[in-house]
Protein backbone atom coordinates (compact mmCIF):
# COMPACT_ATOMS: atom_id res chain seq x y z
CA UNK A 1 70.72 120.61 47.46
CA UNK A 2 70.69 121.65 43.98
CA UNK A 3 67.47 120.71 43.23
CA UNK A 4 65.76 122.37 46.37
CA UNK A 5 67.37 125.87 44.57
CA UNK A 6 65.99 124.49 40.98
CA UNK A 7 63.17 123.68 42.40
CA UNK A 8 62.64 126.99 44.23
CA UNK A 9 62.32 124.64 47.38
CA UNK A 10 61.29 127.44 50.65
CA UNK A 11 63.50 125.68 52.86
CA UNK A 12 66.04 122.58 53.76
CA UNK A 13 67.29 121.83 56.95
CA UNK A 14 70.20 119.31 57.33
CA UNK A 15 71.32 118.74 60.64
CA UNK A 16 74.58 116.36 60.66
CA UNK A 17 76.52 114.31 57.89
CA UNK A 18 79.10 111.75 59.87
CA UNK A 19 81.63 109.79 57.65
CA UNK A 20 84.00 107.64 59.99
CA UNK A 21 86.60 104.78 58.11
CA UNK A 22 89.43 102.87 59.13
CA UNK A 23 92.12 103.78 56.74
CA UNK A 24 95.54 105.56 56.95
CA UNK A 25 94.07 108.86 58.14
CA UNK A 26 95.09 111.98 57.67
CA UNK A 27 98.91 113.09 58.01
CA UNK A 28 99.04 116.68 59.42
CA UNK A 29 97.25 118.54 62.38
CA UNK A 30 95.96 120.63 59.63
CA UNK A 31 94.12 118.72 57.03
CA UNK A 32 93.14 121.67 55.08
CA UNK A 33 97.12 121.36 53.70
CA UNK A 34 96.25 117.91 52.79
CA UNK A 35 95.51 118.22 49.19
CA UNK A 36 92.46 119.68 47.08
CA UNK A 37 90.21 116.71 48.45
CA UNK A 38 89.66 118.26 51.52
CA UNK A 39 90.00 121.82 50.51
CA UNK A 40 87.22 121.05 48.13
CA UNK A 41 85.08 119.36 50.36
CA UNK A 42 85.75 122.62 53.26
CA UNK A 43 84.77 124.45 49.71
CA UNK A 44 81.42 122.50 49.23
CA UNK A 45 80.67 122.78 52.93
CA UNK A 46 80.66 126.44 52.77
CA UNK A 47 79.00 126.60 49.54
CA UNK A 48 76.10 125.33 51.93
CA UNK A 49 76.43 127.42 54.75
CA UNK A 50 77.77 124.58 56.21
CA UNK A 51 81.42 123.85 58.71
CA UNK A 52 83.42 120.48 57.39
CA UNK A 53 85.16 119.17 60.48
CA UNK A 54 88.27 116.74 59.19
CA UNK A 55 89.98 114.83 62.07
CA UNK A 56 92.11 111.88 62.44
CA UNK A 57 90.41 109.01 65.01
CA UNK A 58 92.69 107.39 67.67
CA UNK A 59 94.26 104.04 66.09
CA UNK A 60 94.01 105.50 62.61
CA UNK A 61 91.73 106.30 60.40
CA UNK A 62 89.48 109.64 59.79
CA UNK A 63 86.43 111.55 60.56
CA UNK A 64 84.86 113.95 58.43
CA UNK A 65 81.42 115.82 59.96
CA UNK A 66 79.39 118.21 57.97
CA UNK A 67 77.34 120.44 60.10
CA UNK A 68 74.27 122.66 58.66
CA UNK A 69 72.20 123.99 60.51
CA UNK A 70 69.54 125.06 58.01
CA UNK A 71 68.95 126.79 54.62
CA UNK A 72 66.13 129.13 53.88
């Protein structure tokens, strides 16, 4: 995304980022609380104009969705 702005790039549209794993998860109904990971990922995702959805999946494990809908 940095290069589109070095690049004087007219526009970028980015419609969905997924990122689904099997691990712990997350420990709180609040994962913004969780530590600077996520708080600096929420950061990024805003940085973007951009919504970072953090979730923990059924049986474990987390989801993390980045939503844009476009930059111009």
């Amino acid at each position: 995304m940095k290069n589109c702005e070095k690049h004087k790039s007219k526009s970028l549209t980015l419609e969905l980022m997924r990122i689904r794993y099997n691990g712990s998860g997350i420990g709180t109904d609040d994962p913004s609380t969780e530590g600077m990971g996520v708080r600096t990922m929420i950061y990024r995702a805003h940085l973007i104009h951009g919504e970072l959805d953090v979730r923990p999946l059924d049986g474990g494990g987390t989801e993390v969705l980045c939503m844009v809908l476009s930059i111009s």
